[in-house]
PDB file of N, CA and C in Angstrom:
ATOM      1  N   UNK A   1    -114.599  37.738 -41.678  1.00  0.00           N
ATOM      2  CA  UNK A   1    -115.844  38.484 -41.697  1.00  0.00           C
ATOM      3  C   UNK A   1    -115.778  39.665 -42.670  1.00  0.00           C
ATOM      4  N   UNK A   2    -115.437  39.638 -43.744  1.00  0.00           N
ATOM      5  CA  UNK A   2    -115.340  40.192 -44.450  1.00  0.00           C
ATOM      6  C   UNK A   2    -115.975  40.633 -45.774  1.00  0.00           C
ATOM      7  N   UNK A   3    -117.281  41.235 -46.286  1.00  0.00           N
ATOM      8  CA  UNK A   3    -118.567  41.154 -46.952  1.00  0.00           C
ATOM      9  C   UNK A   3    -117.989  41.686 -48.452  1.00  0.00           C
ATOM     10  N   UNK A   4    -118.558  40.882 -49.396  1.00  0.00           N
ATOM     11  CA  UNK A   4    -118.960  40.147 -50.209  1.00  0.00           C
ATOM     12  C   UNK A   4    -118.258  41.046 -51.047  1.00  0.00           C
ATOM     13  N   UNK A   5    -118.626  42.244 -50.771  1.00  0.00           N
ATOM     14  CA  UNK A   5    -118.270  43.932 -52.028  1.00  0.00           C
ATOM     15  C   UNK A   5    -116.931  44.450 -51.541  1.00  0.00           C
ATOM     16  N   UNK A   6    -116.570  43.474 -50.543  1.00  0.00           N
ATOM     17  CA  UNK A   6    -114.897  44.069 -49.872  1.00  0.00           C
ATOM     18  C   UNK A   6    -113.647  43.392 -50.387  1.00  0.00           C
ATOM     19  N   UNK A   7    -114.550  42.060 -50.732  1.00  0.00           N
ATOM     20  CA  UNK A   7    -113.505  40.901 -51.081  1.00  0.00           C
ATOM     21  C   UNK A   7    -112.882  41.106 -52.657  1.00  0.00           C
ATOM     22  N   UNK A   8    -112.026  41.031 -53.509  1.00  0.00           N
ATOM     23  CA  UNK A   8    -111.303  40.887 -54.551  1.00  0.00           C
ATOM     24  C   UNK A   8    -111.039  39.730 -54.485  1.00  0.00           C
ATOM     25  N   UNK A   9    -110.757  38.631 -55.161  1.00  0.00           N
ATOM     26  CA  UNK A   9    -110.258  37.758 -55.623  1.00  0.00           C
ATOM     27  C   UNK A   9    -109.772  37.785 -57.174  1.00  0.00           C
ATOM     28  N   UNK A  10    -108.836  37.527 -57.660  1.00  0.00           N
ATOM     29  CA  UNK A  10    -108.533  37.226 -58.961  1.00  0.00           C
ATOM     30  C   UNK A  10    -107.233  36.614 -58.998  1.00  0.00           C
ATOM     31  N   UNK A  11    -106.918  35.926 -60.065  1.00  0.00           N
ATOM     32  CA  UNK A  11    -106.168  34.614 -61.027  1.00  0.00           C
ATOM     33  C   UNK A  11    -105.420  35.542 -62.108  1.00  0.00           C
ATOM     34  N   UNK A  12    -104.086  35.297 -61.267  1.00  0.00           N
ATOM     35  CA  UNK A  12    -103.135  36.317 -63.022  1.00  0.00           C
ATOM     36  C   UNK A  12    -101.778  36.877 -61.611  1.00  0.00           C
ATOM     37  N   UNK A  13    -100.844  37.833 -62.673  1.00  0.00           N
ATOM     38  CA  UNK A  13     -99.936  37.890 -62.163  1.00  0.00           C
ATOM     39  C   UNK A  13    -100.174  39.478 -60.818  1.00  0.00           C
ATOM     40  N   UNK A  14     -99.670  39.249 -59.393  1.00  0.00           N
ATOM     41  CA  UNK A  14    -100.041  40.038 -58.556  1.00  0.00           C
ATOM     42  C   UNK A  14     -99.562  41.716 -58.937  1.00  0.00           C
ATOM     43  N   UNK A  15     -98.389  41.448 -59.640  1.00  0.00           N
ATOM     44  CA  UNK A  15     -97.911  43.078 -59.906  1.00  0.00           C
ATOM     45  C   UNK A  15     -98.318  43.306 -61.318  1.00  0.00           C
ATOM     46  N   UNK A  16     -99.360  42.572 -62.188  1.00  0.00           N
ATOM     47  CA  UNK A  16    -100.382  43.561 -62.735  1.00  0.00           C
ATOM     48  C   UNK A  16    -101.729  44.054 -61.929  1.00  0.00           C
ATOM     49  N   UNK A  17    -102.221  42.914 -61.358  1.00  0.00           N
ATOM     50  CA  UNK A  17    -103.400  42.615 -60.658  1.00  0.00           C
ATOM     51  C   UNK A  17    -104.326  43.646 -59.533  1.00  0.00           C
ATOM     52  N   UNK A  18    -103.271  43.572 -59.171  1.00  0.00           N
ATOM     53  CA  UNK A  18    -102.828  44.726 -57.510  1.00  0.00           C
ATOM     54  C   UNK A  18    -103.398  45.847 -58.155  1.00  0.00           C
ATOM     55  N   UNK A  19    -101.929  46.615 -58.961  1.00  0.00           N
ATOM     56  CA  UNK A  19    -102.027  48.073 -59.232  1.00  0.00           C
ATOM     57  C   UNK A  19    -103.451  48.643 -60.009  1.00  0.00           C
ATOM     58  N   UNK A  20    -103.964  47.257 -60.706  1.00  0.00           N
ATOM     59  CA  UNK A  20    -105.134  47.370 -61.374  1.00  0.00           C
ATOM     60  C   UNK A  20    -106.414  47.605 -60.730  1.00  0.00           C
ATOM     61  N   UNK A  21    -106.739  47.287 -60.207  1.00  0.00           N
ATOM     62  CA  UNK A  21    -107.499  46.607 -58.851  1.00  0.00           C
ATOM     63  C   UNK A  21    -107.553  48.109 -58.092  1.00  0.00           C
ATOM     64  N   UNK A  22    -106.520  48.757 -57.355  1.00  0.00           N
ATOM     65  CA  UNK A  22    -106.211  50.183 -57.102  1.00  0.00           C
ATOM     66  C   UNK A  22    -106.756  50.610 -57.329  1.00  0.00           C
ATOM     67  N   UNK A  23    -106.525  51.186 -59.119  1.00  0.00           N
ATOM     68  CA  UNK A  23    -106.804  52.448 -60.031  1.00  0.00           C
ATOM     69  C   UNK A  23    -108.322  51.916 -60.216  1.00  0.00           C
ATOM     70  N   UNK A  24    -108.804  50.866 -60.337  1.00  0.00           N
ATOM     71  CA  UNK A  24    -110.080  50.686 -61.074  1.00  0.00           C
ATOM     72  C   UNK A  24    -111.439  50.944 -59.409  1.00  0.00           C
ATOM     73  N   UNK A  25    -110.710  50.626 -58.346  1.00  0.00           N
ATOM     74  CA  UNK A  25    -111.602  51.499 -56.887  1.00  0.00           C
ATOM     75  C   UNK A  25    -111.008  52.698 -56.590  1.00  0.00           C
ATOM     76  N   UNK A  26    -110.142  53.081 -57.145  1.00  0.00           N
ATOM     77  CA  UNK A  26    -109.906  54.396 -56.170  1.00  0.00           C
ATOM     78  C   UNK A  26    -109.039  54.388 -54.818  1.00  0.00           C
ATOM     79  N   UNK A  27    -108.557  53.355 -54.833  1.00  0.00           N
ATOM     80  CA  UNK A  27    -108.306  53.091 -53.034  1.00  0.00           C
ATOM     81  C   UNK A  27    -107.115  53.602 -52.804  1.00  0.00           C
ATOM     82  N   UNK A  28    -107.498  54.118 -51.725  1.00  0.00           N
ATOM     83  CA  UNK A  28    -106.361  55.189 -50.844  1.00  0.00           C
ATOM     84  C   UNK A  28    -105.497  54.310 -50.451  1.00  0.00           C
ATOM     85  N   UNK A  29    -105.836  53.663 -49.625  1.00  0.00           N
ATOM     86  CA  UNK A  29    -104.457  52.628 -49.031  1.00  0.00           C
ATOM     87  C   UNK A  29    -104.770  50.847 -49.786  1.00  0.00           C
ATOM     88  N   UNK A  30    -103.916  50.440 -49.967  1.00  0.00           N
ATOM     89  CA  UNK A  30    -103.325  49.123 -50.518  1.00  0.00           C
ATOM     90  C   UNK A  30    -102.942  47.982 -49.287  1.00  0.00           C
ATOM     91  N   UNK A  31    -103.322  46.972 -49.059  1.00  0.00           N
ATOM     92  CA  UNK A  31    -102.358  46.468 -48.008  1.00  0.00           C
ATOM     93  C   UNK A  31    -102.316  44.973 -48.778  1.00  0.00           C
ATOM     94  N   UNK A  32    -100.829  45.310 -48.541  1.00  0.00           N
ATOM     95  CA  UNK A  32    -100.157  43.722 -49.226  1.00  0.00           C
ATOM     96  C   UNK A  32     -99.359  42.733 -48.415  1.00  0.00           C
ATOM     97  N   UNK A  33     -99.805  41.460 -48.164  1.00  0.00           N
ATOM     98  CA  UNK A  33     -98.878  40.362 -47.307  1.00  0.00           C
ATOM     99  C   UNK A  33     -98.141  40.062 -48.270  1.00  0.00           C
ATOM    100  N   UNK A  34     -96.729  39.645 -47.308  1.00  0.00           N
ATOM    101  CA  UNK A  34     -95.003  39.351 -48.003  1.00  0.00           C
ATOM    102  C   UNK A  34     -94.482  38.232 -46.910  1.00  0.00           C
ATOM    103  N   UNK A  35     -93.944  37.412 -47.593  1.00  0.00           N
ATOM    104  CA  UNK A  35     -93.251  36.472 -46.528  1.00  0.00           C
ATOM    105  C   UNK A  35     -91.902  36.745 -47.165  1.00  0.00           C
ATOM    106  N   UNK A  36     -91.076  36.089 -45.975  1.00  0.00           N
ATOM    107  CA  UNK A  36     -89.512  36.208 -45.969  1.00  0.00           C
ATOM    108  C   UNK A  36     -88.978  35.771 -46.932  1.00  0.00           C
ATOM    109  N   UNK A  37     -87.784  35.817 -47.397  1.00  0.00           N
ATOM    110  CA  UNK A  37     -86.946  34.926 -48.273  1.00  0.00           C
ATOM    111  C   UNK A  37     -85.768  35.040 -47.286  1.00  0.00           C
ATOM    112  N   UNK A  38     -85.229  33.876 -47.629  1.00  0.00           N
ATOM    113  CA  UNK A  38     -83.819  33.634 -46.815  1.00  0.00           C
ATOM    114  C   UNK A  38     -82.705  34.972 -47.494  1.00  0.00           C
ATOM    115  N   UNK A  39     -82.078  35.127 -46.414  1.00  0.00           N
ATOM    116  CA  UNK A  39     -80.929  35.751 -46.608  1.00  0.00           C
ATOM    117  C   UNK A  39     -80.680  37.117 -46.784  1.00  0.00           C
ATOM    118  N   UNK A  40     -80.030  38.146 -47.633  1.00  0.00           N
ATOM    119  CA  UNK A  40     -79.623  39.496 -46.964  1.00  0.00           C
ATOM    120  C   UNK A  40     -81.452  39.939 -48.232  1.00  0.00           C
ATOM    121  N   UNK A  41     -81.472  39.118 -49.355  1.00  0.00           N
ATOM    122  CA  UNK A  41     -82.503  39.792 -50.269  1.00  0.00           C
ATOM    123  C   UNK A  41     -83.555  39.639 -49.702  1.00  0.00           C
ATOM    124  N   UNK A  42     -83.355  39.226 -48.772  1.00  0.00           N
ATOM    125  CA  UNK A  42     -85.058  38.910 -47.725  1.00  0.00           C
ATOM    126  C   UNK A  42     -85.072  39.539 -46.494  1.00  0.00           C
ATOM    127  N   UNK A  43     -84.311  40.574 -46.750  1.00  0.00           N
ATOM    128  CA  UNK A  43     -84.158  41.278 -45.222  1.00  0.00           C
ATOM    129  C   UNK A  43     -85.315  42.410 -44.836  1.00  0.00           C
ATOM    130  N   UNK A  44     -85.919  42.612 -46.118  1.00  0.00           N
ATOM    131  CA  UNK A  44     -86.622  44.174 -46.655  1.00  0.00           C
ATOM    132  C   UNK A  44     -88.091  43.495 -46.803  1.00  0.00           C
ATOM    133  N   UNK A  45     -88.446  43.028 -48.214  1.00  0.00           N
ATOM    134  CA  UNK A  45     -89.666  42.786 -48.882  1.00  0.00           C
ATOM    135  C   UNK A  45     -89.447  41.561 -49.978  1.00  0.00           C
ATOM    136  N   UNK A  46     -90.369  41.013 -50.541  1.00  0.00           N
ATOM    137  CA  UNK A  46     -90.163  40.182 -51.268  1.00  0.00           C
ATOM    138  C   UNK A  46     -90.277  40.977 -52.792  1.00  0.00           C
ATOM    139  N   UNK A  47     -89.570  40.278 -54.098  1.00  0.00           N
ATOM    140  CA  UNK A  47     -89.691  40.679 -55.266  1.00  0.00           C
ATOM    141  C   UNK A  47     -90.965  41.029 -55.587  1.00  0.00           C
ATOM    142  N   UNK A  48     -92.313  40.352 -55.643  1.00  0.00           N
ATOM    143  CA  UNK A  48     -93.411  40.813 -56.153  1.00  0.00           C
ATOM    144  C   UNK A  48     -93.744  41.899 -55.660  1.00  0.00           C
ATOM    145  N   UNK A  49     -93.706  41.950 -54.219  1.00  0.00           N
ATOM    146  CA  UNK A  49     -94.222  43.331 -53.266  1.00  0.00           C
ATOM    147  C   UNK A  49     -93.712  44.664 -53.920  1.00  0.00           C
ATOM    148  N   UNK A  50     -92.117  45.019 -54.322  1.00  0.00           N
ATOM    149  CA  UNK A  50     -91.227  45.989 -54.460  1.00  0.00           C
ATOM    150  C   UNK A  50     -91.839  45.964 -55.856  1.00  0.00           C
ATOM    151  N   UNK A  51     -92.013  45.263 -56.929  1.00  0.00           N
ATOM    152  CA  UNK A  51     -92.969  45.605 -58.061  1.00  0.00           C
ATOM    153  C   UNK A  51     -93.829  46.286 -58.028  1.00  0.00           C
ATOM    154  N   UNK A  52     -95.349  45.824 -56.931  1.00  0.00           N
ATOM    155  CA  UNK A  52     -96.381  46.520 -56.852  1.00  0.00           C
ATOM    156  C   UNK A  52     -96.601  47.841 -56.548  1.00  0.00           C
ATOM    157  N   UNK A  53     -95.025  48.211 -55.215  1.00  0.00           N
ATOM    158  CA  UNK A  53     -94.702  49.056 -54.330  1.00  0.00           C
ATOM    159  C   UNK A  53     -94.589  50.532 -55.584  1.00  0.00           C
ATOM    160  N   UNK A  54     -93.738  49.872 -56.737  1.00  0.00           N
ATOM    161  CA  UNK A  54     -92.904  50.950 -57.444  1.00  0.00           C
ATOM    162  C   UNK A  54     -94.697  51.497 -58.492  1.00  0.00           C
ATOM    163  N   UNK A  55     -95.562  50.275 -58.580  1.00  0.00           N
ATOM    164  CA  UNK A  55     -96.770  51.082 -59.940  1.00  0.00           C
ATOM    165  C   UNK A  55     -98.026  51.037 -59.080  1.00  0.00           C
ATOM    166  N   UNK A  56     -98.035  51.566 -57.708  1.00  0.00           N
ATOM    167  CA  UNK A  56     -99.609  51.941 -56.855  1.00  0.00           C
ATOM    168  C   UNK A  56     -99.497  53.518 -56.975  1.00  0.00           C
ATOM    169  N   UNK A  57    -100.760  53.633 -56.558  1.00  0.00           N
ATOM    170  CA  UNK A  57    -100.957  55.557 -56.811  1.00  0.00           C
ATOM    171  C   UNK A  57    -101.351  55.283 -55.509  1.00  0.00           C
ATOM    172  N   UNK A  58    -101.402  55.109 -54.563  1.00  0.00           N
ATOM    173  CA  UNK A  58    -102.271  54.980 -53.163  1.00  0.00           C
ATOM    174  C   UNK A  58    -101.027  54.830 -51.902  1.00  0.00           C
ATOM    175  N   UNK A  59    -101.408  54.914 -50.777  1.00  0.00           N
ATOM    176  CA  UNK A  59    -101.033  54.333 -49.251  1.00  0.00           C
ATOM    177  C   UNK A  59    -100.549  53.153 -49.718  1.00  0.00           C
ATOM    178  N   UNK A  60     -99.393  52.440 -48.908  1.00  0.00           N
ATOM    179  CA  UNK A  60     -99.330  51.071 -48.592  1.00  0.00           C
ATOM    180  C   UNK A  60     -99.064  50.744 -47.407  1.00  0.00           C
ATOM    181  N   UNK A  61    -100.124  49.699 -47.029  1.00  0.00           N
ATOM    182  CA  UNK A  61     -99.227  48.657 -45.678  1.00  0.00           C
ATOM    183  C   UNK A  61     -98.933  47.666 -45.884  1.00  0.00           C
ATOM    184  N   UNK A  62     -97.847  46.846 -45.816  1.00  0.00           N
ATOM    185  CA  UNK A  62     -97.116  45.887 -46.373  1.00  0.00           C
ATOM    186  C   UNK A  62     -97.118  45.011 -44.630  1.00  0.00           C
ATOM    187  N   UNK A  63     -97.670  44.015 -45.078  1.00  0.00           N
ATOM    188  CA  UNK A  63     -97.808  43.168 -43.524  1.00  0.00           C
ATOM    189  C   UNK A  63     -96.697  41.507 -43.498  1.00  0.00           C
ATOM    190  N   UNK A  64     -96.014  41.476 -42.602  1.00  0.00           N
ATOM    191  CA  UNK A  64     -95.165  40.507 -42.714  1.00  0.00           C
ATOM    192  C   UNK A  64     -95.744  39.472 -41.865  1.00  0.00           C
ATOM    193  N   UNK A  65     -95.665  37.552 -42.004  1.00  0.00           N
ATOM    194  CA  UNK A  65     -95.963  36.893 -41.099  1.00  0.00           C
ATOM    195  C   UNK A  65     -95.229  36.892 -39.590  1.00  0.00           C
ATOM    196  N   UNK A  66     -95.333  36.494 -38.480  1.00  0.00           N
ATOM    197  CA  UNK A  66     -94.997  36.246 -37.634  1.00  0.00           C
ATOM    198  C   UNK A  66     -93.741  35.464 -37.740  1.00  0.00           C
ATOM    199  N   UNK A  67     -93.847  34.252 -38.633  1.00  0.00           N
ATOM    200  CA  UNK A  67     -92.312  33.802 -39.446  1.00  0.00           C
ATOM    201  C   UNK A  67     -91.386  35.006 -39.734  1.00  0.00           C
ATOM    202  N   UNK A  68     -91.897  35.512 -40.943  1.00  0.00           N
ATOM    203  CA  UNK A  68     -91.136  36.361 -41.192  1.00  0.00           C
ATOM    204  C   UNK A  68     -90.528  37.282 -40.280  1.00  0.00           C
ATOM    205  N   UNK A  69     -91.271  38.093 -39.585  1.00  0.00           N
ATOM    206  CA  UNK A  69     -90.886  38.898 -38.161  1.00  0.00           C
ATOM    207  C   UNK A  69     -89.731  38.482 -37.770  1.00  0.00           C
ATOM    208  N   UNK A  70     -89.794  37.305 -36.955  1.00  0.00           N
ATOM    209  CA  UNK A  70     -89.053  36.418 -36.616  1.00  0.00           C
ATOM    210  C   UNK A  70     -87.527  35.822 -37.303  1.00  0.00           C
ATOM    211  N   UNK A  71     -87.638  36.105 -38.273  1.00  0.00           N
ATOM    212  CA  UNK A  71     -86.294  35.823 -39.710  1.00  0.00           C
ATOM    213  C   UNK A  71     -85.847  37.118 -39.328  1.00  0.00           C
ATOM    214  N   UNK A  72     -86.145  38.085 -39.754  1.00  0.00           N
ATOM    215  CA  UNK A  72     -86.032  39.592 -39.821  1.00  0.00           C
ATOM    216  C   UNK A  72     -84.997  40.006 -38.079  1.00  0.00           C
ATOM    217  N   UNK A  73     -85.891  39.439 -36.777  1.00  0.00           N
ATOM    218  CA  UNK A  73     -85.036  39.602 -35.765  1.00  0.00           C
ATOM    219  C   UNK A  73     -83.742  38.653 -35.620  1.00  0.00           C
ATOM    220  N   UNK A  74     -83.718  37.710 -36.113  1.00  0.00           N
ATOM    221  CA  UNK A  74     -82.501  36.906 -36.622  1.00  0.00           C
ATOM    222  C   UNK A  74     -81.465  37.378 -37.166  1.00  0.00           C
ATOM    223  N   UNK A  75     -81.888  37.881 -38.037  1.00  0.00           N
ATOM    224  CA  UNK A  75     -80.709  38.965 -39.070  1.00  0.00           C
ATOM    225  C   UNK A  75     -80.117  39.859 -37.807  1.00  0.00           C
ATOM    226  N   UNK A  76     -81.154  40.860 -37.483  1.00  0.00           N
ATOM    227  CA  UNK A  76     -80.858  41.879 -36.794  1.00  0.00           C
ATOM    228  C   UNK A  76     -79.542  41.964 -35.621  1.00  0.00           C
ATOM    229  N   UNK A  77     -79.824  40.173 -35.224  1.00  0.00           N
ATOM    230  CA  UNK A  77     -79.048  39.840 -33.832  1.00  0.00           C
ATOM    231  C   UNK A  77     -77.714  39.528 -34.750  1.00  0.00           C
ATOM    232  N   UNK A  78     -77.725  39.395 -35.753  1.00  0.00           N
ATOM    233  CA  UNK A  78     -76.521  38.665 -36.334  1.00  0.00           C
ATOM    234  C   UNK A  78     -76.215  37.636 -36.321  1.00  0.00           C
TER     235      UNK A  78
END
């Protein structure tokens, strides 16, 4: 449910896209989905995310799937 002037869509690479997108509304907060990658480099964020993370001028919430969650408490238990 999400109207018409809220939505972004665009085709191209996300860590130009993103930060662009930002600066060209103004937007205070950013929120970006990340899924897991196996293993210790997937313990944090994914590569594209930590790109976008390092060139936003704004807030971020970085939202993980329920998968991912789930990987993440895996690690944790050892």
């Amino acid at each position: 449910d999400i109207s018409e002037d809220r939505l972004h869509v665009a085709e191209g690479p996300a860590d130009v896209l993103i930060p662009h997108l930002q600066k060209q509304l103004d937007a205070v907060v950013t929120v970006i989905g990340t899924v897991a990658r196996t293993g210790i480099s997937g313990a944090l964020i994914g590569n594209t995310a930590e790109v976008v993370l390092d060139s936003l001028e704004s807030d971020v919430l970085v939202l993980k799937s329920e998968e991912a969650t789930a990987h993440l408490a895996e690690l944790a238990r050892g």
